[in-house]
C-alpha atoms as a PDB file:
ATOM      1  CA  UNK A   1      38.770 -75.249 149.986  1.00  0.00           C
ATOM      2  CA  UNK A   2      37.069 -73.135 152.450  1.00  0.00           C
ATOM      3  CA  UNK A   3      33.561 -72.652 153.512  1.00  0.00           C
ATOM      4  CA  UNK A   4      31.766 -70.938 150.223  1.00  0.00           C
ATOM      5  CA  UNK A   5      28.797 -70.484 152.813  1.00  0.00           C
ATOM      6  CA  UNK A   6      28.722 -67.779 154.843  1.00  0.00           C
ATOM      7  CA  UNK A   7      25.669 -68.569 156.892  1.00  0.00           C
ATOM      8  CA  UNK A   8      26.415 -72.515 157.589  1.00  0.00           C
ATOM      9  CA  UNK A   9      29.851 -71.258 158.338  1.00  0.00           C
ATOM     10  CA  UNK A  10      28.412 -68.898 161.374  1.00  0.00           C
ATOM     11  CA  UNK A  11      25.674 -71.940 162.425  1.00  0.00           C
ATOM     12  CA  UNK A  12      28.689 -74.662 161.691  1.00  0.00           C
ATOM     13  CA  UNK A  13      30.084 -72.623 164.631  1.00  0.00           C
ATOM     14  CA  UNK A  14      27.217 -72.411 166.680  1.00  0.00           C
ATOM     15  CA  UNK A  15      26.972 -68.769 165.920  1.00  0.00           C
ATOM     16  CA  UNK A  16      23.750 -66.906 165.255  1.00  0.00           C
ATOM     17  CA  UNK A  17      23.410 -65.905 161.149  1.00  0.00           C
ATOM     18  CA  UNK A  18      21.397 -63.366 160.807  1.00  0.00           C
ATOM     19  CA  UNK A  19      19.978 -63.155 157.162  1.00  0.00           C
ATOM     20  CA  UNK A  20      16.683 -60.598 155.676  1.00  0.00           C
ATOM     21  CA  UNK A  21      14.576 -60.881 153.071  1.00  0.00           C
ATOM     22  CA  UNK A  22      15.714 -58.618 150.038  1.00  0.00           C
ATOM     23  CA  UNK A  23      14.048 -57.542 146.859  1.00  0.00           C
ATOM     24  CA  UNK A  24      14.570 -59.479 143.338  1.00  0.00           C
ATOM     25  CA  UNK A  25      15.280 -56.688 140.978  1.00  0.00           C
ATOM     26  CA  UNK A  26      16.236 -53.999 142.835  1.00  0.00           C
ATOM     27  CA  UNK A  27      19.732 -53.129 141.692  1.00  0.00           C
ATOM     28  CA  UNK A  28      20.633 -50.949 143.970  1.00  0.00           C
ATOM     29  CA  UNK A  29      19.422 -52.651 146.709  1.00  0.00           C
ATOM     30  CA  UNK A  30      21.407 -55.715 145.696  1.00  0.00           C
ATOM     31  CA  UNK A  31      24.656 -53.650 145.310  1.00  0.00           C
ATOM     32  CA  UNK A  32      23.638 -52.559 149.154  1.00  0.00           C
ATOM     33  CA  UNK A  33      23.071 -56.292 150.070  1.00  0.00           C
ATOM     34  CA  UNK A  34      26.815 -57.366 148.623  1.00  0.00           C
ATOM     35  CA  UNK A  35      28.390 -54.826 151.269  1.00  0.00           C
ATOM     36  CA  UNK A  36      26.043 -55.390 154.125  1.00  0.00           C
ATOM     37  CA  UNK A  37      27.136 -56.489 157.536  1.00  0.00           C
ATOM     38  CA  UNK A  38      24.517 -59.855 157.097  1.00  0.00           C
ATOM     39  CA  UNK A  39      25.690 -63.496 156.999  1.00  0.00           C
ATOM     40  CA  UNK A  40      22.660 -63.894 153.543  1.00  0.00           C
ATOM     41  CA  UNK A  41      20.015 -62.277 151.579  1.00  0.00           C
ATOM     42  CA  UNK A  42      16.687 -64.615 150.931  1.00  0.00           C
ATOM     43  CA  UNK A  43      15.015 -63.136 147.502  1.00  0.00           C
ATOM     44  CA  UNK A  44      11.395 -63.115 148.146  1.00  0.00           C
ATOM     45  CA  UNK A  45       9.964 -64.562 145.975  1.00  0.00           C
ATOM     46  CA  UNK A  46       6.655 -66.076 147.592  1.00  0.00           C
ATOM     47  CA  UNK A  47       4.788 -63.463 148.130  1.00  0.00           C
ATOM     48  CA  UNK A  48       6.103 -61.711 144.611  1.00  0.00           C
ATOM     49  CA  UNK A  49       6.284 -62.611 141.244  1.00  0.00           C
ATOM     50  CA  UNK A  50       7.807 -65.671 140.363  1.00  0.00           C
ATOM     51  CA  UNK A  51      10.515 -64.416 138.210  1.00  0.00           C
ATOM     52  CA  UNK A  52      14.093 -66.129 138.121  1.00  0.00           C
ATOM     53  CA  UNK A  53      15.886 -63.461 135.676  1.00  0.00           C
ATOM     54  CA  UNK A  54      15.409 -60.890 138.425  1.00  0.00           C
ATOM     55  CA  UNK A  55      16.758 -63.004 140.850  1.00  0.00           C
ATOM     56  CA  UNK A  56      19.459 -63.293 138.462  1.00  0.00           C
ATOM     57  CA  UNK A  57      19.977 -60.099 138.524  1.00  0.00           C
ATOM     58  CA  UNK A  58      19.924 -59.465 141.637  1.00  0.00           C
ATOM     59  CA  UNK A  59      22.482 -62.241 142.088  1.00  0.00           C
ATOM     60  CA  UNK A  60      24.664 -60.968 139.451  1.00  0.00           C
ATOM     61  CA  UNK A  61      24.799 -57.153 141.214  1.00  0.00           C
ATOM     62  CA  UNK A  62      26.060 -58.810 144.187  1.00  0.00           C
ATOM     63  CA  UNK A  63      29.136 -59.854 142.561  1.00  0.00           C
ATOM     64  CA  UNK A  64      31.970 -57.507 143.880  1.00  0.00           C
ATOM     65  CA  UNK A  65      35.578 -57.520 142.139  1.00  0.00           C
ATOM     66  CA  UNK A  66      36.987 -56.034 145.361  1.00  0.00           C
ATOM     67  CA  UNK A  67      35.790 -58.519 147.868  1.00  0.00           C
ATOM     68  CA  UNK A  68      36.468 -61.801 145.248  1.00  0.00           C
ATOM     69  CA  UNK A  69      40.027 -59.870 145.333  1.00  0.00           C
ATOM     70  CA  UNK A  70      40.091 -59.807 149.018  1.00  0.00           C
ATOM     71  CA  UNK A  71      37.994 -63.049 150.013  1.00  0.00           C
ATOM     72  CA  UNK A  72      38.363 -65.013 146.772  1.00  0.00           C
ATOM     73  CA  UNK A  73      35.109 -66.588 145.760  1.00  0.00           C
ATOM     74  CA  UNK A  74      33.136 -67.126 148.911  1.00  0.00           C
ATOM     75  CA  UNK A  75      30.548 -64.470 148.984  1.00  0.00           C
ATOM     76  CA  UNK A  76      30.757 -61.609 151.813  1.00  0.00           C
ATOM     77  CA  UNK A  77      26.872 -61.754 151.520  1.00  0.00           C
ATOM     78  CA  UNK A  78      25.393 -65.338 150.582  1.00  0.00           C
ATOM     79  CA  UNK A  79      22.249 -65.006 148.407  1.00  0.00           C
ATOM     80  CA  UNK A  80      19.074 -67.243 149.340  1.00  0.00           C
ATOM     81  CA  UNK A  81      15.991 -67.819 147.685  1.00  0.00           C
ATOM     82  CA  UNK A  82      12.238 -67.980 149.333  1.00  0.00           C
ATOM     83  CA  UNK A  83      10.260 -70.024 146.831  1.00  0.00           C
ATOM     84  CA  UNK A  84       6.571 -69.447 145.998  1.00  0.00           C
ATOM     85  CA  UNK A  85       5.282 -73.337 146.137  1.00  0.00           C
ATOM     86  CA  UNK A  86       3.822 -74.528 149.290  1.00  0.00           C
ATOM     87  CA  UNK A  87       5.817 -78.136 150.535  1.00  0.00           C
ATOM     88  CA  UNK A  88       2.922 -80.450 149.364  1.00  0.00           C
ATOM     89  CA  UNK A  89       3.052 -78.934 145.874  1.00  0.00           C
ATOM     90  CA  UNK A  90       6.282 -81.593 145.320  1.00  0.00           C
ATOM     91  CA  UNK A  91       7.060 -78.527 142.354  1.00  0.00           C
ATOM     92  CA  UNK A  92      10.828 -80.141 141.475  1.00  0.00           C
ATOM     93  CA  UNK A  93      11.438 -77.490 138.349  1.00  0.00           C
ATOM     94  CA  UNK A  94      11.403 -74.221 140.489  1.00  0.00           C
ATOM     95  CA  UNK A  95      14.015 -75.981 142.930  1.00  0.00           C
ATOM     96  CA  UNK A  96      15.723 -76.777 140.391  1.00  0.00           C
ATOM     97  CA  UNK A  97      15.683 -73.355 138.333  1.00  0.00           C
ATOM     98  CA  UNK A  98      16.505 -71.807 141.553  1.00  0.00           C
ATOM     99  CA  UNK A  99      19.936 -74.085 142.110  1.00  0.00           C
ATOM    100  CA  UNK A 100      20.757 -73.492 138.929  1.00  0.00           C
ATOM    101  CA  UNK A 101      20.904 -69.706 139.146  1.00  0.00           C
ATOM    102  CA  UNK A 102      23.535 -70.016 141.730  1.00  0.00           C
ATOM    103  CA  UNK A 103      21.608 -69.521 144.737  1.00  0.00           C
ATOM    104  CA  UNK A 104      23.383 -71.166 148.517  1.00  0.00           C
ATOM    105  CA  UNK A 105      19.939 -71.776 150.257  1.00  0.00           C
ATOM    106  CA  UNK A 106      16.585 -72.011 149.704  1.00  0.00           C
ATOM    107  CA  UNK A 107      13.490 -71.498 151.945  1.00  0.00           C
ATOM    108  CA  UNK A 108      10.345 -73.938 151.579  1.00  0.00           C
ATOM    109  CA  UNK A 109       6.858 -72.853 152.293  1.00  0.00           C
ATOM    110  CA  UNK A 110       4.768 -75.297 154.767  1.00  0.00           C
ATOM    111  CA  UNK A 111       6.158 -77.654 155.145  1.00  0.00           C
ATOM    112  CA  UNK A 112       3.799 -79.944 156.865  1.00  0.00           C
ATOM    113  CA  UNK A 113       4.060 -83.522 156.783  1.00  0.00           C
ATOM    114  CA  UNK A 114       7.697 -85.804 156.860  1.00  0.00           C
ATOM    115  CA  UNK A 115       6.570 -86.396 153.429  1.00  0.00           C
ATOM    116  CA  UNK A 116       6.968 -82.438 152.740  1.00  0.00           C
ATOM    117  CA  UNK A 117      10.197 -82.336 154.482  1.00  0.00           C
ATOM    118  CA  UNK A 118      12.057 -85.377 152.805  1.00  0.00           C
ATOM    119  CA  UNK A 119      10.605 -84.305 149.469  1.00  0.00           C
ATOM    120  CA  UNK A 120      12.445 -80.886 150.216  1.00  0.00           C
ATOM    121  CA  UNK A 121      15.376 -82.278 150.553  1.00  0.00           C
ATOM    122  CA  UNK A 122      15.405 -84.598 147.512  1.00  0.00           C
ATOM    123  CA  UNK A 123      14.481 -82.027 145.451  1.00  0.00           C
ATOM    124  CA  UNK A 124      17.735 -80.057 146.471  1.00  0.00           C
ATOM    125  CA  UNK A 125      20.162 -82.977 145.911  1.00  0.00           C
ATOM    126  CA  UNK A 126      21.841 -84.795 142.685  1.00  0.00           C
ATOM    127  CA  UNK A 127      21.892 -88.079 143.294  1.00  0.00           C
ATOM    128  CA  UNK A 128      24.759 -89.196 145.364  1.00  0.00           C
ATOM    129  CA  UNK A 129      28.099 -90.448 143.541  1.00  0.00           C
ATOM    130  CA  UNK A 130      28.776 -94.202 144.246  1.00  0.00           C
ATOM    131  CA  UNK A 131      30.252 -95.013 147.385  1.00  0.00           C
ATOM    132  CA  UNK A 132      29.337 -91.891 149.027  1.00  0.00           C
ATOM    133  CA  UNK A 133      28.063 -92.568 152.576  1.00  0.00           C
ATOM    134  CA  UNK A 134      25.097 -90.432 152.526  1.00  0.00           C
ATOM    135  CA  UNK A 135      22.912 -91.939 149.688  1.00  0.00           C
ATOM    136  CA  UNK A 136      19.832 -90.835 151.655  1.00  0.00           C
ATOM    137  CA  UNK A 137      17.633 -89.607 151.218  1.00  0.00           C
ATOM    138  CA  UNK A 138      18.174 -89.942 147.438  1.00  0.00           C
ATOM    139  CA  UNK A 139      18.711 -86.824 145.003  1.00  0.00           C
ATOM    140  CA  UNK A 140      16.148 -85.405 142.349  1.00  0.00           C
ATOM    141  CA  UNK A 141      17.651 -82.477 141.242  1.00  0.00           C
ATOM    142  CA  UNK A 142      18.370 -82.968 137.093  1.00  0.00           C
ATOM    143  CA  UNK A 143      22.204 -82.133 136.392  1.00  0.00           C
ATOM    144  CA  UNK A 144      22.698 -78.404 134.228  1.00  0.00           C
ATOM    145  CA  UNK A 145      24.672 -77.149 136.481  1.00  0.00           C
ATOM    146  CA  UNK A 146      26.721 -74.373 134.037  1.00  0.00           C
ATOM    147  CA  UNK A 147      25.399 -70.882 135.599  1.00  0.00           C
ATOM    148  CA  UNK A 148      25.494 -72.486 139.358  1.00  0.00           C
ATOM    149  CA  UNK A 149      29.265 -73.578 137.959  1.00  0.00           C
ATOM    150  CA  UNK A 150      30.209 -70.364 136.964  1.00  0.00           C
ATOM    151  CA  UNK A 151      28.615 -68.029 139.885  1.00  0.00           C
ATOM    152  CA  UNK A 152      30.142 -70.238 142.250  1.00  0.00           C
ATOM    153  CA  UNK A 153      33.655 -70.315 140.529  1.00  0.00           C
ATOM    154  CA  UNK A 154      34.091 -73.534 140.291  1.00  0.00           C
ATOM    155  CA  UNK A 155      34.590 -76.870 138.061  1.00  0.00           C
ATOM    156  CA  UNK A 156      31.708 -79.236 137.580  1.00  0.00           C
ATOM    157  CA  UNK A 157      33.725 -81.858 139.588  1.00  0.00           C
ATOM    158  CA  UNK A 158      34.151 -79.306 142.099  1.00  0.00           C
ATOM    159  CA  UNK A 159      30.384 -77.903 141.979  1.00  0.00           C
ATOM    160  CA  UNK A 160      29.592 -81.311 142.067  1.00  0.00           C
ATOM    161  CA  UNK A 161      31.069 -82.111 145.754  1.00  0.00           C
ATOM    162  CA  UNK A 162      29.929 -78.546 147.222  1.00  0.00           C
ATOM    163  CA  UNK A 163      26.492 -78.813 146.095  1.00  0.00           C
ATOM    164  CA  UNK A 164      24.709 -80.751 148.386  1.00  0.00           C
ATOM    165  CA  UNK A 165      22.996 -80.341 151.226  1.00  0.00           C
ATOM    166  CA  UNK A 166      24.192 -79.171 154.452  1.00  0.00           C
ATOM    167  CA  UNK A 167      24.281 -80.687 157.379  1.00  0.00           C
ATOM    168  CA  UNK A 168      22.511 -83.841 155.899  1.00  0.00           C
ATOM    169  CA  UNK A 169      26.468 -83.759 153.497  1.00  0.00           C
ATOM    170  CA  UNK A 170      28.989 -81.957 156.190  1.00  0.00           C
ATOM    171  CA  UNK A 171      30.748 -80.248 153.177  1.00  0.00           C
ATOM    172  CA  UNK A 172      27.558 -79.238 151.239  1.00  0.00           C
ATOM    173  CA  UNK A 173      27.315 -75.458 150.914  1.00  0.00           C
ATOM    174  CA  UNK A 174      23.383 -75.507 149.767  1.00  0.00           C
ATOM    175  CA  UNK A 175      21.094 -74.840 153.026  1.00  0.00           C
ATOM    176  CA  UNK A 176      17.390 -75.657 153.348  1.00  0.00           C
ATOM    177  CA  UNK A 177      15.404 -73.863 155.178  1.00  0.00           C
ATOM    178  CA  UNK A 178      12.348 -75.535 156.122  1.00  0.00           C
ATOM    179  CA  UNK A 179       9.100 -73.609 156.941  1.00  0.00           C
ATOM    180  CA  UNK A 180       7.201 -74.590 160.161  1.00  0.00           C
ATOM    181  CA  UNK A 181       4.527 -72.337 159.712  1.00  0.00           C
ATOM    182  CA  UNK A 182       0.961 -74.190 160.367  1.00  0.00           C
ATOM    183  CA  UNK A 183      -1.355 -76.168 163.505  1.00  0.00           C
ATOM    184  CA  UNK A 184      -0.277 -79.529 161.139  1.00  0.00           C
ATOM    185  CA  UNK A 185       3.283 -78.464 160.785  1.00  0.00           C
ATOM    186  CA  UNK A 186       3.610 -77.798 165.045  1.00  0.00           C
ATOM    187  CA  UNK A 187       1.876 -81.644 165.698  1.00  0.00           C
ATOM    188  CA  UNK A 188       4.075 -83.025 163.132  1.00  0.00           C
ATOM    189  CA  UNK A 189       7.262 -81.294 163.428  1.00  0.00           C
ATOM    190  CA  UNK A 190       8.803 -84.721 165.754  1.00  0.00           C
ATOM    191  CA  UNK A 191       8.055 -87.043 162.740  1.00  0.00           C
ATOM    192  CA  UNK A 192       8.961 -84.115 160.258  1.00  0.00           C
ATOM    193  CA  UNK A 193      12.695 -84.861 162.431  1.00  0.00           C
ATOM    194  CA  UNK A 194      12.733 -88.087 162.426  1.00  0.00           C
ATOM    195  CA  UNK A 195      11.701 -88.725 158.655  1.00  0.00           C
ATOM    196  CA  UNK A 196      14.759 -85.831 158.085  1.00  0.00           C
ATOM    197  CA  UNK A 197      16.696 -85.833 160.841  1.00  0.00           C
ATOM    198  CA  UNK A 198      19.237 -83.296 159.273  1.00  0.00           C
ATOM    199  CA  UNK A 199      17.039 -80.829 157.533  1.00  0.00           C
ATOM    200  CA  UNK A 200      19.437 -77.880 157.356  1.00  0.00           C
ATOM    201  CA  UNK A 201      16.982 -75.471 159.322  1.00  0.00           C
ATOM    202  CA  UNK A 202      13.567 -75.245 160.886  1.00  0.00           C
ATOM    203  CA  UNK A 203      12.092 -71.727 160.505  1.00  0.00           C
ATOM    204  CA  UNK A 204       9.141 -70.889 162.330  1.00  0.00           C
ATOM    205  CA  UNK A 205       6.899 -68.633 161.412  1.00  0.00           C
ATOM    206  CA  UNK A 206       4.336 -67.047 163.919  1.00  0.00           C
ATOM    207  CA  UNK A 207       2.597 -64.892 161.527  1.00  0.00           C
ATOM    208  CA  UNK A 208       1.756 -67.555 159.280  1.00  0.00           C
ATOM    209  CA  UNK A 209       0.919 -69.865 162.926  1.00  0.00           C
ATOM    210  CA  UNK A 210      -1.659 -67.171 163.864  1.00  0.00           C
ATOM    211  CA  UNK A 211      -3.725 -67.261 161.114  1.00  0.00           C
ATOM    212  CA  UNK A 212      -3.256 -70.990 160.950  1.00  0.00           C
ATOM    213  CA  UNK A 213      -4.703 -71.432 164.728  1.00  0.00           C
ATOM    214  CA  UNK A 214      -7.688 -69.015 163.891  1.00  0.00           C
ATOM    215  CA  UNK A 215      -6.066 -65.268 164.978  1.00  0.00           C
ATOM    216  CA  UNK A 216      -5.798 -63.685 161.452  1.00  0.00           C
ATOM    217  CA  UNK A 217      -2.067 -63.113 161.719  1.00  0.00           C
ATOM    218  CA  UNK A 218      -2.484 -61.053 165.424  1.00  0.00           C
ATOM    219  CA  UNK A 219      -0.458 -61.911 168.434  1.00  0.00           C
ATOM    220  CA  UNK A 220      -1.882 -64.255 170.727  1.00  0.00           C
ATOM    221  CA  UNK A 221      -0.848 -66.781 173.662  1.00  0.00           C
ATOM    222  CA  UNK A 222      -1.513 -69.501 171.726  1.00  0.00           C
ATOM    223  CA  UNK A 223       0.414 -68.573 168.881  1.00  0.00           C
ATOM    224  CA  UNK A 224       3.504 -67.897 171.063  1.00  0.00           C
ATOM    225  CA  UNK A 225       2.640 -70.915 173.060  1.00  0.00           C
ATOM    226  CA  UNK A 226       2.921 -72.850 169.123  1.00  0.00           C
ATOM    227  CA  UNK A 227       6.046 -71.375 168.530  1.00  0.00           C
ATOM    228  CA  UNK A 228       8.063 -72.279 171.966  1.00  0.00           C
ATOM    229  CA  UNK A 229       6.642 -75.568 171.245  1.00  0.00           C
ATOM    230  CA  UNK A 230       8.045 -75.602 168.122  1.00  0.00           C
ATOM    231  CA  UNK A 231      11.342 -74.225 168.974  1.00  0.00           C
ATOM    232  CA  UNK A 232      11.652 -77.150 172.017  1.00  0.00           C
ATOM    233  CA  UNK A 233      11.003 -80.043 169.888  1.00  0.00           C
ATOM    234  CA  UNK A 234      13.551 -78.913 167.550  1.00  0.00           C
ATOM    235  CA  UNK A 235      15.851 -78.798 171.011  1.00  0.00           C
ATOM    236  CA  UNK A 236      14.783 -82.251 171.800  1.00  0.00           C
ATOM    237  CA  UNK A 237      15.847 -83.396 167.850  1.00  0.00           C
ATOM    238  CA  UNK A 238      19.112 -80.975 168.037  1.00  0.00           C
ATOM    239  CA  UNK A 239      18.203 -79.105 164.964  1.00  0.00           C
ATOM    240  CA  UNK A 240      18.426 -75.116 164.252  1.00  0.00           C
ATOM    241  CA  UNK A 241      15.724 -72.970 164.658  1.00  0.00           C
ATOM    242  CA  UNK A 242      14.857 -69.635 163.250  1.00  0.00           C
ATOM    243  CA  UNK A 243      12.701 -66.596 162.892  1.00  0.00           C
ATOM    244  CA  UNK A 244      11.681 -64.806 160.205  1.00  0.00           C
ATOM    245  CA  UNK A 245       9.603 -62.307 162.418  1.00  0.00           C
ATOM    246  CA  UNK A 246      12.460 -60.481 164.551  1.00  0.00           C
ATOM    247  CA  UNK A 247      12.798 -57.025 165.685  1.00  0.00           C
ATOM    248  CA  UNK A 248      13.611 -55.282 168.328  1.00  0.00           C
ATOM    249  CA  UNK A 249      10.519 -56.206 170.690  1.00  0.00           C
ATOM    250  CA  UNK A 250      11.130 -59.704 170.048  1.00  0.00           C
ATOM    251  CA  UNK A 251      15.202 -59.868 169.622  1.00  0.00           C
ATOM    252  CA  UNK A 252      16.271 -60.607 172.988  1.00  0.00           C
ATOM    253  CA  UNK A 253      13.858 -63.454 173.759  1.00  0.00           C
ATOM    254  CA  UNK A 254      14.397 -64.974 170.285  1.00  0.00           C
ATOM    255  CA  UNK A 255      18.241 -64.922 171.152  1.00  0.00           C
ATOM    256  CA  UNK A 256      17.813 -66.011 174.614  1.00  0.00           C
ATOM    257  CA  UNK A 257      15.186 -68.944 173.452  1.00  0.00           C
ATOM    258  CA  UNK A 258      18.001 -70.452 170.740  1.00  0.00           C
ATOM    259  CA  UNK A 259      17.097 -69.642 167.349  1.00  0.00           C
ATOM    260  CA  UNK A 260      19.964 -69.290 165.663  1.00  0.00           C
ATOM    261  CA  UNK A 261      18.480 -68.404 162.312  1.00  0.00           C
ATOM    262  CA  UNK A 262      17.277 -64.376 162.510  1.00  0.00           C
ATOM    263  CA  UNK A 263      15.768 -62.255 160.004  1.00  0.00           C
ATOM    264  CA  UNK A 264      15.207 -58.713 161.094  1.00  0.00           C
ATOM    265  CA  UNK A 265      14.297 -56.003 158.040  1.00  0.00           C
ATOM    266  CA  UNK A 266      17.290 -55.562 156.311  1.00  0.00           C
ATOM    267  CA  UNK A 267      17.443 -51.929 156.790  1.00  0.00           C
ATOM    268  CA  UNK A 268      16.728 -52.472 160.107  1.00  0.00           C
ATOM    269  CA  UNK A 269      19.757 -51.852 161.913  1.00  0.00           C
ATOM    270  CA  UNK A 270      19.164 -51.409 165.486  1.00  0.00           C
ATOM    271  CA  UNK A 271      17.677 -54.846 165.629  1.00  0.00           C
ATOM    272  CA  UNK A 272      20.702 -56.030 164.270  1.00  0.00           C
ATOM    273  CA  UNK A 273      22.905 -54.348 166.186  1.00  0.00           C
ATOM    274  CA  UNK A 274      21.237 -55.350 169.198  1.00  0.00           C
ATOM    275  CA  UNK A 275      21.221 -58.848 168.225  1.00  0.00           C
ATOM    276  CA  UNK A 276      24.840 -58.972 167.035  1.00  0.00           C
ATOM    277  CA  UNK A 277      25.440 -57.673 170.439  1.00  0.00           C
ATOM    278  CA  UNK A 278      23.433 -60.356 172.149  1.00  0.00           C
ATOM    279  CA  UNK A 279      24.950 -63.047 169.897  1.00  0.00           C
ATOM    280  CA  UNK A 280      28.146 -62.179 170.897  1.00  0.00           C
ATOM    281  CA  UNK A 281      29.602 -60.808 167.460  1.00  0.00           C
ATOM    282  CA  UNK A 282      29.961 -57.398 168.181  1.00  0.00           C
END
């Protein structure tokens, strides 16, 4: 079977994925998403309501008989979630709820302690099948796996196999995305990698960074200074990187620094062109 995941395919590959935040709700938007040139759409939902039948939805307006005719049922578009629970929070049922929608990755909120980062990825796994080789570290996520099933076109045997983790499981098709986004997080992040030493990906945030160090969310040497730091540990661990804060002041250095995880505006698409460009995809 082949890759269901669009991004993990492009980072499987050592390609850059780039991959916005989108809308829940918004049906036209999510039509627009389904035929986009991006590798995913996260759904915000942090910083908006908490509300899993519009990310349903949304999820359900991306379906496109024309491109399941053409692709069969990997998704042009993969469709991500951004959850509103902070790491430390250890809230299992909105994980869970999220998986069960369908959804191929979600993002986790600061995450700042190896505690935060292996509870992450329990909360995304079943637990393993006997004999499997990568019982660790073990699954929490409760088995109702009908919608996922059915959104991802597949058997419960099937579903089964393909949803786990990636690159913790190398076939998984489920990616987390886990937010480096405080002071804590930055002075943990080398025991973060060694309690998970396959975490999926490492996104750090600078916005988040800047008001964590004091500068209310501004630009600031020290926040940059944060960020490389972050980005070179994850070097030193080889784990992906990424930015939810790209555009086209930042693009080229962000491309030329490694992070292989980008998420300009989705409508912006000079910044994507430029980094498609720079990735060497276009």
């Amino acid at each position: 079977m082949p890759r269901l995941n669009r991004v993990i395919e492009q980072l499987e590959q050592g390609k850059v994925a780039f991959v916005p935040f989108g809308t829940a709700g918004a049906i036209a938007e999510a039509e627009w998403y389904a035929v986009s040139p991006y590798d995913g759409i996260v759904y915000e939902l942090e910083h908006s309501p908490y509300n899993p039948e519009t990310l349903r939805v949304s999820m359900q307006f991306m379906l496109n008989r024309k491109q399941i005719a053409e692709r069969g049922i990997a998704p042009a578009v993969a469709p991500f979630v951004r959850i509103p629970i902070n790491g430390r929070e250890r809230n299992n049922w909105m994980v869970k709820q999220a998986l069960d929608i369908g959804v191929y990755g979600i993002i986790f909120p600061m995450i700042n302690t190896p505690e935060d980062a292996v509870w992450a990825l329990q909360s995304a796994r079943y637990i393993q099948a006997k004999g499997a080789p990568d019982q660790s570290p073990k699954g929490m996520r409760g088995h109702a796996p009908n919608n996922a099933m059915r959104y991802w076109g597949l058997t419960q045997p099937e579903y089964f196999a393909k949803a786990d983790v990636w690159p913790l499981d190398p076939g998984g098709e489920v990616l987390p995305i886990l937010q480096c986004e405080t002071e804590e997080s930055v002075k943990n992040l080398r025991d973060i990698l060694r309690a998970a030493p396959k975490p999926g990906v490492i996104l750090i945030s600078e916005s988040d960074l800047s008001v964590s160090l004091g500068y209310g969310g501004q630009e600031h040497a020290e926040v940059d200074a944060a960020v490389q730091e972050a980005a070179k540990i994850c070097r030193e661990f080889g784990v992906i990187y990424g930015s939810p804060q790209v555009n086209l002041g930042n693009i080229d250095r962000r491309i030329a620094d490694g992070f292989k995880f980008l998420m300009p505006a989705a409508h912006d698409m000079e910044t994507f062109n430029r980094g498609m460009k720079l990735a060497g995809r276009a």
